[in-house]
C-alpha atoms as a PDB file:
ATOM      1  CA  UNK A   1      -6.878   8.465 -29.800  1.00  0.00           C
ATOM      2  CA  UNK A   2     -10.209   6.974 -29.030  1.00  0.00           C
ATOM      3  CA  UNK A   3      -9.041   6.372 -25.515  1.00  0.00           C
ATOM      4  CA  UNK A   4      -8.348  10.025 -24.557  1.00  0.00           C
ATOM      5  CA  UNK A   5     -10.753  11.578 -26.852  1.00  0.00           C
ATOM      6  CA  UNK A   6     -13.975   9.706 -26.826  1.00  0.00           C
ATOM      7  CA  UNK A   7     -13.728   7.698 -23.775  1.00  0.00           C
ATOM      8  CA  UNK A   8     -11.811  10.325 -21.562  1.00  0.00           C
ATOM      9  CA  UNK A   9     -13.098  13.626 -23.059  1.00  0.00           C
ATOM     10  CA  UNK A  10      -9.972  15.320 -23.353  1.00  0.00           C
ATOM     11  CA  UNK A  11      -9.603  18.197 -26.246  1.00  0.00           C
ATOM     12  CA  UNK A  12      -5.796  17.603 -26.796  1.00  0.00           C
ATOM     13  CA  UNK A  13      -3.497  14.460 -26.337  1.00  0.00           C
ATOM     14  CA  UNK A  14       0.134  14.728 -25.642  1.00  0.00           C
ATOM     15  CA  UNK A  15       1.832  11.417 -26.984  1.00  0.00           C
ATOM     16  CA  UNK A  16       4.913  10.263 -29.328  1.00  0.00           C
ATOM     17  CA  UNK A  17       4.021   9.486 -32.770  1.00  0.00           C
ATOM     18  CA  UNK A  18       6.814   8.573 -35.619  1.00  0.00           C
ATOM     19  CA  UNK A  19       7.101  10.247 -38.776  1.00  0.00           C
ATOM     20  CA  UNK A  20       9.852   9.580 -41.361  1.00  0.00           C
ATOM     21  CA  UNK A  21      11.363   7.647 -39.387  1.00  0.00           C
ATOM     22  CA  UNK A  22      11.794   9.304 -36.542  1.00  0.00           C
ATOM     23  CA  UNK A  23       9.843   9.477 -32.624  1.00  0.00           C
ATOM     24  CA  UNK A  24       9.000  12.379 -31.136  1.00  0.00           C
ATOM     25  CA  UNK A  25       6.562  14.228 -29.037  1.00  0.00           C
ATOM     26  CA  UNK A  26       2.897  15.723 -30.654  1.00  0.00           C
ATOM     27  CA  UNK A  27       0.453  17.461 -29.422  1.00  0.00           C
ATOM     28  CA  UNK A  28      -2.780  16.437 -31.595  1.00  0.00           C
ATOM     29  CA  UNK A  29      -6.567  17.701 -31.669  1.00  0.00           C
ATOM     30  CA  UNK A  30      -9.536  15.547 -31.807  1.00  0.00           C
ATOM     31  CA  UNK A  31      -9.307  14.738 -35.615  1.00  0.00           C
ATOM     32  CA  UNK A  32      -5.857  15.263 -36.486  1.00  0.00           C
ATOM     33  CA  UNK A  33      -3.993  12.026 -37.823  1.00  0.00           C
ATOM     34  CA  UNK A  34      -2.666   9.883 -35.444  1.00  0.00           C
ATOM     35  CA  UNK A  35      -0.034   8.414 -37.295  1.00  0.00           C
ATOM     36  CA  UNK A  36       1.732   5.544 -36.013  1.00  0.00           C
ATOM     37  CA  UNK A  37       1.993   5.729 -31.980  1.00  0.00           C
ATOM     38  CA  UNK A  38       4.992   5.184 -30.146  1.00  0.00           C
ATOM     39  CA  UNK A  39       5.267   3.344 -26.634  1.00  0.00           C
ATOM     40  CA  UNK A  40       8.687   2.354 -26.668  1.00  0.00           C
ATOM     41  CA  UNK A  41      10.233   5.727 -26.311  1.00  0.00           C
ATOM     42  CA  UNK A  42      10.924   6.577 -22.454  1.00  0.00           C
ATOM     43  CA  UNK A  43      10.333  10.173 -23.971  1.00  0.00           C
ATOM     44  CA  UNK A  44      10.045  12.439 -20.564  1.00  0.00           C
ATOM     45  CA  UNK A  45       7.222  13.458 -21.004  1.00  0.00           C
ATOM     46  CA  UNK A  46       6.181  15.716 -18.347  1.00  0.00           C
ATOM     47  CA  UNK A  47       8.909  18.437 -19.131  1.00  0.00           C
ATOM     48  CA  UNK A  48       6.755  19.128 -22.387  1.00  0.00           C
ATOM     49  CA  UNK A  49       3.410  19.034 -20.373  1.00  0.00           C
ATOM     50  CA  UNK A  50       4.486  21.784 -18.248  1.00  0.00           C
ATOM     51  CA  UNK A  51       5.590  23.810 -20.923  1.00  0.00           C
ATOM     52  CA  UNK A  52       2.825  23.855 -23.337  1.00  0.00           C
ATOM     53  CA  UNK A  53      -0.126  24.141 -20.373  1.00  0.00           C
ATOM     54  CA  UNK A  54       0.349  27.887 -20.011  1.00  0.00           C
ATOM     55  CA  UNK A  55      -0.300  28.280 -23.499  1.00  0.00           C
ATOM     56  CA  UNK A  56      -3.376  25.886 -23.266  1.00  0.00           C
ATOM     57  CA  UNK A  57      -6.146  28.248 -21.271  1.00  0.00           C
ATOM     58  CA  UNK A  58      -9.166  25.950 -21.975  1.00  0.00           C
ATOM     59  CA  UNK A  59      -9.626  22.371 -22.540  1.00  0.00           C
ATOM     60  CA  UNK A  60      -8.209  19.169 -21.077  1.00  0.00           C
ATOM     61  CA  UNK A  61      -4.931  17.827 -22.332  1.00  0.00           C
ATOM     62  CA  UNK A  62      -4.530  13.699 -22.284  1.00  0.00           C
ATOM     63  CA  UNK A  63      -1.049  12.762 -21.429  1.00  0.00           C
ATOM     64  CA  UNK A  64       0.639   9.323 -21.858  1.00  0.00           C
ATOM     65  CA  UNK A  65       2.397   8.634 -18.888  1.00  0.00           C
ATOM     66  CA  UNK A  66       4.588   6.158 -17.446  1.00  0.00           C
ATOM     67  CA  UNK A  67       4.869   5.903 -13.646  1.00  0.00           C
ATOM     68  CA  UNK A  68       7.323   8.240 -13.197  1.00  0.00           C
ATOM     69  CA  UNK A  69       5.399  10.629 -15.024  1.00  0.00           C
ATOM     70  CA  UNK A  70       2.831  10.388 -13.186  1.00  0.00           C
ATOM     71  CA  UNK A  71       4.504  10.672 -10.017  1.00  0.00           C
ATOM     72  CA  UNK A  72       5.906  13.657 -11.163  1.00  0.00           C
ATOM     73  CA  UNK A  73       2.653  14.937 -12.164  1.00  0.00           C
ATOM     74  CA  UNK A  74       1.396  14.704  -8.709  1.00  0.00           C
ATOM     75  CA  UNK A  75       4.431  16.825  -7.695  1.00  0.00           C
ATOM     76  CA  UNK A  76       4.092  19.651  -9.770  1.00  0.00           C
ATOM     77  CA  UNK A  77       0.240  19.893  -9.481  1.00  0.00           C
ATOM     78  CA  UNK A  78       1.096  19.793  -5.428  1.00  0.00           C
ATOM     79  CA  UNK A  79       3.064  22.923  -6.198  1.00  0.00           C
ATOM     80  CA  UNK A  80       0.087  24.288  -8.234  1.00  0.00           C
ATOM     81  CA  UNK A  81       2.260  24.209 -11.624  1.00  0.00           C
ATOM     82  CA  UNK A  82      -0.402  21.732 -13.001  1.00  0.00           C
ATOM     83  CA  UNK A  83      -4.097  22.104 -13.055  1.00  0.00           C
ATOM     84  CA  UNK A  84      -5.099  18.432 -12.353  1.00  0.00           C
ATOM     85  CA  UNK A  85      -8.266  19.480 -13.238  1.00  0.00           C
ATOM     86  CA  UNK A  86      -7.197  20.228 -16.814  1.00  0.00           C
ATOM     87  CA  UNK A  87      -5.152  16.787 -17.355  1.00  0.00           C
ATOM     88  CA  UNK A  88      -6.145  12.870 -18.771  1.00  0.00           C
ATOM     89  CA  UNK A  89      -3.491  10.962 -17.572  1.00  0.00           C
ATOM     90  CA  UNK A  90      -3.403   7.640 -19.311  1.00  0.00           C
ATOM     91  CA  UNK A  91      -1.281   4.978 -18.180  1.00  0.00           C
ATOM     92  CA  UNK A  92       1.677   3.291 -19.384  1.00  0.00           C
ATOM     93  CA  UNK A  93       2.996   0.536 -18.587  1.00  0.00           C
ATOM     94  CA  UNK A  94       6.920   0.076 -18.557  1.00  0.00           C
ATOM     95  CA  UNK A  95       8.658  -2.680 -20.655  1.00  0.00           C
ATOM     96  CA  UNK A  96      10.875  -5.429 -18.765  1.00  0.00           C
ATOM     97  CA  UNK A  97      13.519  -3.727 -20.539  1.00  0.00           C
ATOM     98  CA  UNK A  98      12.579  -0.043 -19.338  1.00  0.00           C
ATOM     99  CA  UNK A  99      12.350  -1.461 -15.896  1.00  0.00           C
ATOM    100  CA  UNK A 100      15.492  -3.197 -16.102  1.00  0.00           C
ATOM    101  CA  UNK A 101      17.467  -0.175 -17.318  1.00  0.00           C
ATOM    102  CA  UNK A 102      15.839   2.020 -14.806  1.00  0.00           C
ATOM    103  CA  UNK A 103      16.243  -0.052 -12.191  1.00  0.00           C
ATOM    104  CA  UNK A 104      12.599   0.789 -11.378  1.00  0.00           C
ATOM    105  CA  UNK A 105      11.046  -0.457  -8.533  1.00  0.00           C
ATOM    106  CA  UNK A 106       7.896   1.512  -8.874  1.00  0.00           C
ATOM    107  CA  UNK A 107       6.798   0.498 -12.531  1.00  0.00           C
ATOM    108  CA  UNK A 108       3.155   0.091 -12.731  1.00  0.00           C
ATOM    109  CA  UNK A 109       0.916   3.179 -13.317  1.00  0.00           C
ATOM    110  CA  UNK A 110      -2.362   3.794 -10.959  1.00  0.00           C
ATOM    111  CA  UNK A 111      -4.318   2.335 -14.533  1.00  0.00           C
ATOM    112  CA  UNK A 112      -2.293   0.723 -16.805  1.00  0.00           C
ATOM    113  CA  UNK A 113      -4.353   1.589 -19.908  1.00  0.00           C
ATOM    114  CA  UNK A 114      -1.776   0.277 -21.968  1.00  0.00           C
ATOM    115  CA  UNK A 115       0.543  -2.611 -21.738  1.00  0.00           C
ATOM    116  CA  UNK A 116       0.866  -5.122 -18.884  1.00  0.00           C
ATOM    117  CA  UNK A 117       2.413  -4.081 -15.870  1.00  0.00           C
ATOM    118  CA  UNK A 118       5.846  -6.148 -15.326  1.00  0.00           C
ATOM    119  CA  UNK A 119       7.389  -7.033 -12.155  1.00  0.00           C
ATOM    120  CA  UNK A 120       9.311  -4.266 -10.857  1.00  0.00           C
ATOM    121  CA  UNK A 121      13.120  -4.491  -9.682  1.00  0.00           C
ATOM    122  CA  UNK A 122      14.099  -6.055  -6.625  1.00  0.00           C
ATOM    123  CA  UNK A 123      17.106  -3.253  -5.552  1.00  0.00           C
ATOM    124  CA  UNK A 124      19.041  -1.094  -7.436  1.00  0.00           C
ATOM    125  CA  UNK A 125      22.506  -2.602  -6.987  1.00  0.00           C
ATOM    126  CA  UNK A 126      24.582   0.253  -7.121  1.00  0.00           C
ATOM    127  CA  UNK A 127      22.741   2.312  -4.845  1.00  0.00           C
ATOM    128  CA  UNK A 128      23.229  -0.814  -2.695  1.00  0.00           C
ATOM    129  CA  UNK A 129      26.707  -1.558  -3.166  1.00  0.00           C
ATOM    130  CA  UNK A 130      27.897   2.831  -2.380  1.00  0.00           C
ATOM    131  CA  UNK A 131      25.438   2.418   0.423  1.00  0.00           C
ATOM    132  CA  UNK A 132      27.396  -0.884   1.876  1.00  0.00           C
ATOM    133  CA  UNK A 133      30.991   1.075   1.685  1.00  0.00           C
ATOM    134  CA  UNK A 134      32.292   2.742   5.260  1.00  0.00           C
ATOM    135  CA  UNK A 135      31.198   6.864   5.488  1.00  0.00           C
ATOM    136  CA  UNK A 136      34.863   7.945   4.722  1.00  0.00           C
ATOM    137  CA  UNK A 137      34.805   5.291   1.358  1.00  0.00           C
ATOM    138  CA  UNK A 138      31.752   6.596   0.144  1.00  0.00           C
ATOM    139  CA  UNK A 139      32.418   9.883   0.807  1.00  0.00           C
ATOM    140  CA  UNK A 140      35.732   9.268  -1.239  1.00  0.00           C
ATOM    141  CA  UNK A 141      33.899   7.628  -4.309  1.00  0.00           C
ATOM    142  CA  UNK A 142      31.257  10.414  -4.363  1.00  0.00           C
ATOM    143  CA  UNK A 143      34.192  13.140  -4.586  1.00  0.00           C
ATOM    144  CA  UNK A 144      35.997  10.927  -7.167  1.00  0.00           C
ATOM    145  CA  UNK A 145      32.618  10.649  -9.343  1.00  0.00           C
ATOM    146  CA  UNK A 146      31.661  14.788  -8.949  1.00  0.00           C
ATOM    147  CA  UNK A 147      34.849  15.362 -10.651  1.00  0.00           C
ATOM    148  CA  UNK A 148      34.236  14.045 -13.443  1.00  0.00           C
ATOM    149  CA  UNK A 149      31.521  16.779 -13.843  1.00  0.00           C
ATOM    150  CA  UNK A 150      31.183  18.968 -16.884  1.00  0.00           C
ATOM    151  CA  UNK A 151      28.867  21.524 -15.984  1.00  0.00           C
ATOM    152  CA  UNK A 152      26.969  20.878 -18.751  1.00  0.00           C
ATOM    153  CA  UNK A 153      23.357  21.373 -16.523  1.00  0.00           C
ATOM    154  CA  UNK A 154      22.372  18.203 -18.048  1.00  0.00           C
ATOM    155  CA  UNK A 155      20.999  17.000 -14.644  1.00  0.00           C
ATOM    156  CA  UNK A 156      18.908  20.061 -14.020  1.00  0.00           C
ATOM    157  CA  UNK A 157      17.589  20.320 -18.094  1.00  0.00           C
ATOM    158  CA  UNK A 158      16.452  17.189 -18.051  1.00  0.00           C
ATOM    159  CA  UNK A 159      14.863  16.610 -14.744  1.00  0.00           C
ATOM    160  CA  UNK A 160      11.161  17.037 -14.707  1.00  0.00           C
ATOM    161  CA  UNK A 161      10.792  18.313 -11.259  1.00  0.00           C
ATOM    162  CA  UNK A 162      13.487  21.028 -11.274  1.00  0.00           C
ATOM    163  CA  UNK A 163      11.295  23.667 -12.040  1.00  0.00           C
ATOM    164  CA  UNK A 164      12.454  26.795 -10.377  1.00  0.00           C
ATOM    165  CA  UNK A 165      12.509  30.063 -12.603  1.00  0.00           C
ATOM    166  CA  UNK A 166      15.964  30.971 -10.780  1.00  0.00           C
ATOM    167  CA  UNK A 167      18.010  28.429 -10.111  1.00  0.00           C
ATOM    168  CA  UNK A 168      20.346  28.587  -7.198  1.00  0.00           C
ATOM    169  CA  UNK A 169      23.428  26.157  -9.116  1.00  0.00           C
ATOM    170  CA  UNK A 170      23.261  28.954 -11.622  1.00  0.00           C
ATOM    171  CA  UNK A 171      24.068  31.638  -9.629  1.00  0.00           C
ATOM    172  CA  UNK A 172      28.263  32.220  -9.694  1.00  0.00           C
ATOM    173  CA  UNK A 173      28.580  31.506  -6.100  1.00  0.00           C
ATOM    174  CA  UNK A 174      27.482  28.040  -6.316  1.00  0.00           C
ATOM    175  CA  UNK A 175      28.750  27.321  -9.621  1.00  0.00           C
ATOM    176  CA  UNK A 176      31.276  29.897 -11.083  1.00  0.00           C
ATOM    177  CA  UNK A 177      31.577  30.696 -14.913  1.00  0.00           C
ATOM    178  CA  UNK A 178      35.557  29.320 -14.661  1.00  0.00           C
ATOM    179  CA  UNK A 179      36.657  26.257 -13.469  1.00  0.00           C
ATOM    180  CA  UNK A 180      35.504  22.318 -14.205  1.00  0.00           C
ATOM    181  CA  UNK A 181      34.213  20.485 -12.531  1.00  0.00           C
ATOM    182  CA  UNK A 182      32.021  23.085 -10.716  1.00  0.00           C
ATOM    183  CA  UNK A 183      32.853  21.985  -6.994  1.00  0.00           C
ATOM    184  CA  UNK A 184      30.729  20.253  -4.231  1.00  0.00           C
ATOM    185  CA  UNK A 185      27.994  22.168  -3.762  1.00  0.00           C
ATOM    186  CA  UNK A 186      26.402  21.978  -6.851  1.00  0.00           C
ATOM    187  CA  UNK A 187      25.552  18.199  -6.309  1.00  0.00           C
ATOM    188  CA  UNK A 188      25.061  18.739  -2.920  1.00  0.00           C
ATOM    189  CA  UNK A 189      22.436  21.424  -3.036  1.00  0.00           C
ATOM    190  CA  UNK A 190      20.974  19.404  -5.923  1.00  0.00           C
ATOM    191  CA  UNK A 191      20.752  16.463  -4.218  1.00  0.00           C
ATOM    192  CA  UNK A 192      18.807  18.064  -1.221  1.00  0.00           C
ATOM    193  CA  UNK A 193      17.189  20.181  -3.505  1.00  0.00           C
ATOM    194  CA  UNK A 194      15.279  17.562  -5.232  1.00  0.00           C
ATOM    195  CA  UNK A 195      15.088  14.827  -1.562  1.00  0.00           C
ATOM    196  CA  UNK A 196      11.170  15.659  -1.474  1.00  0.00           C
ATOM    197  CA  UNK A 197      10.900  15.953  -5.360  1.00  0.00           C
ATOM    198  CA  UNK A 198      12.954  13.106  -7.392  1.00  0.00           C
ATOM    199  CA  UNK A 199      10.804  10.270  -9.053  1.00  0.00           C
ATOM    200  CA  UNK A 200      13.340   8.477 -10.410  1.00  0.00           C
ATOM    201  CA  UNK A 201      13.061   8.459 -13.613  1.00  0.00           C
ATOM    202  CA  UNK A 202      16.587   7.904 -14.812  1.00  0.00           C
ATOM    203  CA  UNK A 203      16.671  11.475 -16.904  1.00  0.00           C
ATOM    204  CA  UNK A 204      19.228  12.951 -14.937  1.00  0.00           C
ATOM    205  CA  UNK A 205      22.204  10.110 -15.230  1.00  0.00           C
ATOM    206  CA  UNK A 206      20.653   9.477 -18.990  1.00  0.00           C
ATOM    207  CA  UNK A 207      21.912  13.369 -19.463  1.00  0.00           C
ATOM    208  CA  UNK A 208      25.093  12.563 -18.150  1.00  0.00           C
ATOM    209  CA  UNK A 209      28.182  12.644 -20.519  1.00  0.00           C
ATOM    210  CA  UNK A 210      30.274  11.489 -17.633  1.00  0.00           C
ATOM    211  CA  UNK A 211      28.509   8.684 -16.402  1.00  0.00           C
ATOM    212  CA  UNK A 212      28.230   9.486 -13.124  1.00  0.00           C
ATOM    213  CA  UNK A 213      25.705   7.538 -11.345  1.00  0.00           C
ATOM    214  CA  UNK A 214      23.517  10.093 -10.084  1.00  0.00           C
ATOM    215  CA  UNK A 215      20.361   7.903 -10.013  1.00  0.00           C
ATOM    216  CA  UNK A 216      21.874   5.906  -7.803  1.00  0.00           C
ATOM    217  CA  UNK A 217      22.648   8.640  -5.585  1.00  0.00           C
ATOM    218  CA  UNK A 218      18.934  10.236  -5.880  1.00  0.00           C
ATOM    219  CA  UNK A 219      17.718   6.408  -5.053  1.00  0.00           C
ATOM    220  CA  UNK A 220      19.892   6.699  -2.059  1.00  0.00           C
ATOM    221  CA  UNK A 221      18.458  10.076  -1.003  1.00  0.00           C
ATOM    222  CA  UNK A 222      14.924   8.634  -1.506  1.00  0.00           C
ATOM    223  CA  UNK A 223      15.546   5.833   0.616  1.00  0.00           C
ATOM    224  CA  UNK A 224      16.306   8.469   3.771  1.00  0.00           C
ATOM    225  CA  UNK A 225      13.250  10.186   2.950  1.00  0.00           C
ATOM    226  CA  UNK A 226      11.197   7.076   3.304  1.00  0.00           C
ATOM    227  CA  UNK A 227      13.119   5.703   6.640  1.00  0.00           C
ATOM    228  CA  UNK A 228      13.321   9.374   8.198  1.00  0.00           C
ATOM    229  CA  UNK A 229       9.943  10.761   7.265  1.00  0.00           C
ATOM    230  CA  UNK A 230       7.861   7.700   5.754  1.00  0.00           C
ATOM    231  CA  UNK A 231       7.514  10.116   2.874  1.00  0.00           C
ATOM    232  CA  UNK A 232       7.909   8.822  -1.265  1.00  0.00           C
ATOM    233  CA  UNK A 233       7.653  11.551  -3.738  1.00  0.00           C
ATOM    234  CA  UNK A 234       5.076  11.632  -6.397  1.00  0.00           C
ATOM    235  CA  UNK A 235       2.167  10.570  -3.457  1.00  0.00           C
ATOM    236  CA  UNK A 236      -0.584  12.880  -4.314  1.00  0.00           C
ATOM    237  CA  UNK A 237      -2.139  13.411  -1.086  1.00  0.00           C
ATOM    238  CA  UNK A 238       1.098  14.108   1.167  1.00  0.00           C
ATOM    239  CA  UNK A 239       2.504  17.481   1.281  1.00  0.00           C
ATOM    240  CA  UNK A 240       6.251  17.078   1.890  1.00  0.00           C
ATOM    241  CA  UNK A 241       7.392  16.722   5.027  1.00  0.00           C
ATOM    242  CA  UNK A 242      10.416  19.331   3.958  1.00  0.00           C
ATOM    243  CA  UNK A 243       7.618  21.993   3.935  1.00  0.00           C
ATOM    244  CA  UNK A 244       6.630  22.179   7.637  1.00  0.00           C
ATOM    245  CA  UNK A 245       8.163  23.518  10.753  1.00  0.00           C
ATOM    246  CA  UNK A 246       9.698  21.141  13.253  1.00  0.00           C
ATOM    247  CA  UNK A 247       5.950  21.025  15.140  1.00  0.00           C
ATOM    248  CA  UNK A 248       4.455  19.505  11.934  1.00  0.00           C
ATOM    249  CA  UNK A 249       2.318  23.215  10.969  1.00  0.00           C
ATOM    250  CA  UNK A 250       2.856  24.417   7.155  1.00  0.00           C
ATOM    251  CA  UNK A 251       5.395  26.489   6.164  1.00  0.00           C
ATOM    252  CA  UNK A 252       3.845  30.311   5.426  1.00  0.00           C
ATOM    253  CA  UNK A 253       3.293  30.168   1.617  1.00  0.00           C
ATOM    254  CA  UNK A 254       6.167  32.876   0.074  1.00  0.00           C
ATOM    255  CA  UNK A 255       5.078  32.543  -3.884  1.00  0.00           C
ATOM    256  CA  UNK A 256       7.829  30.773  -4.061  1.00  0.00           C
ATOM    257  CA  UNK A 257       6.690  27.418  -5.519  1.00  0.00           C
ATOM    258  CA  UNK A 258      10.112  25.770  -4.959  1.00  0.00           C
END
């Protein structure tokens, strides 16, 4: 509390606190009883950020963020859906444990204003071992694992960088009312979809009911990015390179922040 409002001047923070028993996401004043904080919760935090902002017109709101969030922060201010003017970020650092179940190889916030930043993971082994199989393997195993698909929209609720007001995988010619699982091309247009965007923050294949390793995948996707365009989501001065013509100009601005 002192941290975001004495030291950092923010009017509002944005953090997990526990009461009766429970974690879960507050949004306190300068005065209002912290509680007892919570740092051990990989709460996604940037989903609620975006939401409450448009209700927020003045003062700055302090956000606890892990690296992910931060990184996905920087993506959503790119697209002018954050003020970054209007935002405290304050660092936190991710558990060995976090790391290890994220397979994170990005941990450590720009300031790590709380916690120690732990080493981060050397490869993410599945993404490896799909990536290692012949094209006509993997493209076997990704069929086999898209079957097992629900449609619940797990993946897109929970990701904090699928932001668009109309989504394409909703519309019935992507993803039609009968019939599970929904087909190729909702993963598919997903997983290019989000190939400038993803951060990696595990939400989407924690959403799953089916298990199906789709942080691997988005890991996989990243990895292109990097070797094809040098390009790693979340960097705050980069505008994607998904967003320009072939000679390198800017695409013309639409309104369509997508």
């Amino acid at each position: 509390m002192r941290l975001a409002f004495e030291e950092r001047g923010a009017d509002y923070l944005l953090a997990i606190k526990e009461a009766h028993g429970q974690a879960a996401p507050v949004l306190l004043r300068k005065g209002d009883d912290a509680g007892t904080m919570r740092f051990d919760v990989p709460y996604q935090m940037t989903m609620i950020l975006t939401n409450i902002s448009r209700f927020i017109k003045e003062g700055r709101i302090a956000v606890v963020a892990r690296r992910c969030d931060e990184r996905a922060i920087a993506e959503l201010v790119k697209r002018d859906l954050l003020n970054h003017d209007n935002l405290v970020v304050i660092g936190l650092a991710c558990s060995e444990e976090q790391i290890r179940e994220c397979r994170c190889t990005d941990p450590c916030p720009s300031s790590a204003d709380i916690g120690h930043c732990a080493a981060p993971a050397k490869e993410d082994q599945a993404a490896s071992s799909i990536q290692s199989m012949p094209l006509p393997d993997r493209l076997d195993y990704w069929i086999d694992q898209f079957r097992k698909c629900n449609k619940c929209f797990g993946c897109t609720l929970n990701c904090p960088v699928c932001f668009c007001d109309d989504c394409l995988l909703e519309e019935k010619t992507f993803t039609p009312e009968k019939g599970i699982p929904p087909g190729l091309a909702f993963h598919l247009i997903r997983a290019v979809h989000l190939a400038d965007k993803c951060v990696e923050c595990g939400e989407c294949e924690r959403s799953c009911p089916s298990d199906i390793p789709l942080l691997a995948l988005r890991k996989m996707v990243n990895q292109d990015m990097k070797r094809m365009f040098n390009y790693t989501s979340g960097d705050p001065e980069r505008r994607s390179p998904l967003l320009t013509t072939l000679e390198g100009d800017p695409m013309e601005d639409d309104g369509d922040a997508c």
